[in-house]
Structure formats: C-alpha cells, structure tokens
Protein backbone atom coordinates (compact mmCIF):
# COMPACT_ATOMS: atom_id res chain seq x y z
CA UNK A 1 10.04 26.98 -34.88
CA UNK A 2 12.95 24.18 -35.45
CA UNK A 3 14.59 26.22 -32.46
CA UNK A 4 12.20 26.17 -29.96
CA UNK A 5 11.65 22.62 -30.57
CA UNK A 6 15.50 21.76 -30.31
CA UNK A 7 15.61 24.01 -27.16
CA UNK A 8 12.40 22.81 -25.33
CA UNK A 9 13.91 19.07 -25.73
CA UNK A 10 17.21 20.45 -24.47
CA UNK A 11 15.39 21.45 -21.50
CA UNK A 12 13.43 18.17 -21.13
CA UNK A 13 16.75 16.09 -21.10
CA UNK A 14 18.36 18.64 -19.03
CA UNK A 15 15.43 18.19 -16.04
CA UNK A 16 15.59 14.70 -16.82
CA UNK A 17 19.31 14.03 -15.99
CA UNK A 18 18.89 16.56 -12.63
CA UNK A 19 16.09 14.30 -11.50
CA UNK A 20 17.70 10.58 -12.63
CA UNK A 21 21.46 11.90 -10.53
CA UNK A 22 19.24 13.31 -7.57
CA UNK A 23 17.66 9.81 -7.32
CA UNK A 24 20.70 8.23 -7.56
CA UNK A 25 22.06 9.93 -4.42
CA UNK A 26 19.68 9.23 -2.15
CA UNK A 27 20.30 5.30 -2.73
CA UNK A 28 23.67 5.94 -2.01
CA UNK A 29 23.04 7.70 0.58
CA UNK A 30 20.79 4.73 2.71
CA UNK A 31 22.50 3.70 5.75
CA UNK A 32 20.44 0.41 5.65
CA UNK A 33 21.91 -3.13 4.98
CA UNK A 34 18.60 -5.75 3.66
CA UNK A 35 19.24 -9.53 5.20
CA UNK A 36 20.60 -11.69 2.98
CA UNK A 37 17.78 -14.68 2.65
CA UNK A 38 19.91 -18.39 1.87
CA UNK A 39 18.90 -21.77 1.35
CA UNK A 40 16.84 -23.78 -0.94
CA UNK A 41 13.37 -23.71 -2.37
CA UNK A 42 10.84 -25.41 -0.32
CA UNK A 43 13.41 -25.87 2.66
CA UNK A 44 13.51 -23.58 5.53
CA UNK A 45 15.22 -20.28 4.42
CA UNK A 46 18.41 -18.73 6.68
CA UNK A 47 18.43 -15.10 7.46
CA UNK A 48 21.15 -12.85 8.57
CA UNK A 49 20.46 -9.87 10.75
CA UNK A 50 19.42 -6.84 9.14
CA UNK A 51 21.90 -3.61 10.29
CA UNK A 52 20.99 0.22 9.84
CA UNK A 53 18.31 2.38 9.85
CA UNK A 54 15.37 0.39 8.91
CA UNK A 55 13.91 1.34 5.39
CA UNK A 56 10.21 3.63 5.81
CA UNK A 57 8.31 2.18 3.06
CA UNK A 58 7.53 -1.67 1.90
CA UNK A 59 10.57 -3.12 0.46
CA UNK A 60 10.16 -6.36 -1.37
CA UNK A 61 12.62 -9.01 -3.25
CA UNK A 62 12.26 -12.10 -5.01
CA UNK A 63 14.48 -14.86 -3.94
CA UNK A 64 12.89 -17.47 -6.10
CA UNK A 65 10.22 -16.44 -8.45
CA UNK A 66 7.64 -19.84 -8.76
CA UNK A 67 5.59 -20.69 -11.51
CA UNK A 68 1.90 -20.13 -12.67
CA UNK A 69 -0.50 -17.68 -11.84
CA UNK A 70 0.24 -14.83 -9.39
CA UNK A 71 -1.63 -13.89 -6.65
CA UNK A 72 -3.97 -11.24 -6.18
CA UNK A 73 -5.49 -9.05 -3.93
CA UNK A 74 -8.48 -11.78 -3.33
CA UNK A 75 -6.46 -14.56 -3.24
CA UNK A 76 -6.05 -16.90 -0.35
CA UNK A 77 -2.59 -18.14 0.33
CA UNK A 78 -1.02 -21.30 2.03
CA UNK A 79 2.53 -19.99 2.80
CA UNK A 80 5.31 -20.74 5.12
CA UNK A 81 7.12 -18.15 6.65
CA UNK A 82 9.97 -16.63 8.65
CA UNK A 83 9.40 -13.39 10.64
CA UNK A 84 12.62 -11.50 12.31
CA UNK A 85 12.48 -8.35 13.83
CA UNK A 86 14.35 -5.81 12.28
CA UNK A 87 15.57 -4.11 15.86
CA UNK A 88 17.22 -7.42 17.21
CA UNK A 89 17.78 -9.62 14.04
CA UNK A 90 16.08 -12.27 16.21
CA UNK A 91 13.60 -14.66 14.43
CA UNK A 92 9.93 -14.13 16.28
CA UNK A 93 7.69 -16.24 14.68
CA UNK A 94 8.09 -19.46 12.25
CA UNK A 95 5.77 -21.89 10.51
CA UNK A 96 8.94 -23.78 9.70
CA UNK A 97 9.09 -24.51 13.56
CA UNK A 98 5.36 -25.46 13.88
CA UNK A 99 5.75 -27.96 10.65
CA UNK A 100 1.90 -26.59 9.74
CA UNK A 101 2.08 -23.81 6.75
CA UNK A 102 -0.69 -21.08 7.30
CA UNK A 103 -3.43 -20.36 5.33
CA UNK A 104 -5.85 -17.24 4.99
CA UNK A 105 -7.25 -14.95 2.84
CA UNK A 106 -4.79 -11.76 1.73
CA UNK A 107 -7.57 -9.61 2.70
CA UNK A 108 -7.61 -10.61 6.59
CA UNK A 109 -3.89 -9.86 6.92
CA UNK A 110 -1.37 -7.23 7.70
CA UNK A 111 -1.28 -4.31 5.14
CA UNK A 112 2.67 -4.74 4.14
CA UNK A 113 1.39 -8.58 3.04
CA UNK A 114 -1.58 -7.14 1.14
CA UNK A 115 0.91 -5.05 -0.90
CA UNK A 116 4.08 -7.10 -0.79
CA UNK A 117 2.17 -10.48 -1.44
CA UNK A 118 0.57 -9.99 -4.91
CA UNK A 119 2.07 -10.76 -7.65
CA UNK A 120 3.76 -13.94 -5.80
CA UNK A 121 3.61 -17.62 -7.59
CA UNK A 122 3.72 -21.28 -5.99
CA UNK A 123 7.20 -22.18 -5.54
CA UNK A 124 8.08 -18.70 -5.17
CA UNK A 125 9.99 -17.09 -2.09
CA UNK A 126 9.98 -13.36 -1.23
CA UNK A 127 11.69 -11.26 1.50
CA UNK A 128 9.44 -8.41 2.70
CA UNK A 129 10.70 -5.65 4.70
CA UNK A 130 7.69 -3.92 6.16
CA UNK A 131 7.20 -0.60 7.91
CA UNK A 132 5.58 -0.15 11.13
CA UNK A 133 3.05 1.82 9.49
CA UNK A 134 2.16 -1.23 7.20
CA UNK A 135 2.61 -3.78 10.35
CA UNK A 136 1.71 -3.71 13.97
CA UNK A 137 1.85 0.21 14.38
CA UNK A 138 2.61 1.71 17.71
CA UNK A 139 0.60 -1.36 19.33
CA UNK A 140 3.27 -4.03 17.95
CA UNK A 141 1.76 -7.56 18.27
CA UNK A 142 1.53 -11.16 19.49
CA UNK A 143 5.77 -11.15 20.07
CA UNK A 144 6.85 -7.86 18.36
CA UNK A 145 7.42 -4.54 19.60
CA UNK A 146 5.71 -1.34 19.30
CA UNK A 147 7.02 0.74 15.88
CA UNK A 148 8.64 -2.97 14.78
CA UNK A 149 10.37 -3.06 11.18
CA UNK A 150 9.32 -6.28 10.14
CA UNK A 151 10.97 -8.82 8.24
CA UNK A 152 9.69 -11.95 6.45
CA UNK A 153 10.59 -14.30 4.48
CA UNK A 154 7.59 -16.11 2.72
CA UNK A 155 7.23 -19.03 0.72
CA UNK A 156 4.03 -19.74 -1.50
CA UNK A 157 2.79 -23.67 -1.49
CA UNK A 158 -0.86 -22.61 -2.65
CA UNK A 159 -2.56 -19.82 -4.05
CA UNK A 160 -6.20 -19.99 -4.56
C-alpha cells in the first residue's frame, strides 16, 4: 500500500514538473516587447512603443496600485487615460489632452476594460494591453483600425 502511495506521488510531481517547464517555454518563447509606462502618479504617464507580435489575450499591469476599495464590475469610474495603438506605437486618444477625465459606468464600456478594470483603486495606474477580440473587433473604432491591439494606460481619480 506504502508503495503505491510513494509511486502515485512520484507520478504527480513528475506531471507536475512536465507541465510547470512546458509553461515556462512558451514565455520564453513570446516575441512581444509590453511598453514601458513612466512618469508620476496623477501626472500624465509616457509610453514607449510597443514592438512584436501583439499578445492574444488581455494583458494587464499595475504601475501604481492606489488605495481603498477596488472596483467592481458595477462600478462607475472617473479615469484619465492614454490609448496607443499597438500597430504604430502612436498615441490615438487622450483625456490628458482634453484636461476633462471621463466618467461612465464599467458596464457601458469595451470588454478588455470590463475585465482589465476591476480590481483597480483611486490613485492607482494600470497598463492594459487588449485584444481585438476584447476591443473594437474587425470594425475598429472612432480613430483605430480594424483588428487594433489596444493599449492604455489608465488612471483611477474616482470609483463609485
């Protein structure tokens, strides 16, 4: 009995170990450089140009993490933000330009902000690397392309 114990956790940290190095190759294997986000909190953040093959699925990064309570799903935010397009590493859109942060509801926005969003506290900034899938789709929108990776940097003021 003692044996088939010692060999069925042999076998357990044997798949283990296969799965952990196979996972460990394919992030060395990514062709894909993030932006580097500088600057200081609650001033308008620099980007550099993303390079490489633009990641598939949401990728998100705390530059700053903020205080207090995080939002959720049903919260509405007051934010400013930074949006460059992955394909040119030109910034697109700014609320740092207009001077006026925006304000809505997380439930009324793109689907890469409903999932990258949450979890987000005042003071906090977060880079957000979003998928066509999760952005504009094949239509693109406003100033981005069709099948745009898009990349934001967001900054909470309010979360309500």
């Amino acid at each position: 009995m003692r044996g088939k114990k010692l060999a069925l956790a042999l076998a357990v940290l044997v798949s283990v170990a296969s799965l952990t190095a196979c996972g460990g190759s394919k992030v060395a294997e990514s062709s894909t450089n993030l932006p580097t986000v500088t600057g200081d909190q609650g001033m308008e953040p620099t980007i550099s140009a993303p390079s490489g093959t633009p990641p598939t699925t949401l990728i998100t990064k705390d530059i700053f993490e903020g205080t207090g309570s995080p939002a959720v799903a049903e919260s509405t935010m007051t934010v400013h933000y930074t949006l460059m397009a992955w394909s040119t590493g030109k910034v697109v859109e700014s609320s740092w330009t207009s001077g006026e942060p925006a304000t809505f509801p997380l439930a009324r926005v793109i689907a890469g902000w409903q999932q990258g969003i949450p979890g987000m506290k005042v003071g906090g900034r977060r880079l957000l690397v979003i998928p066509p899938d999760l952005g504009y789709g094949t239509a693109g929108g406003r100033s981005i392309g069709p099948n745009e990776t898009l990349v934001f940097v967001v900054d909470a003021i309010a979360i309500a």
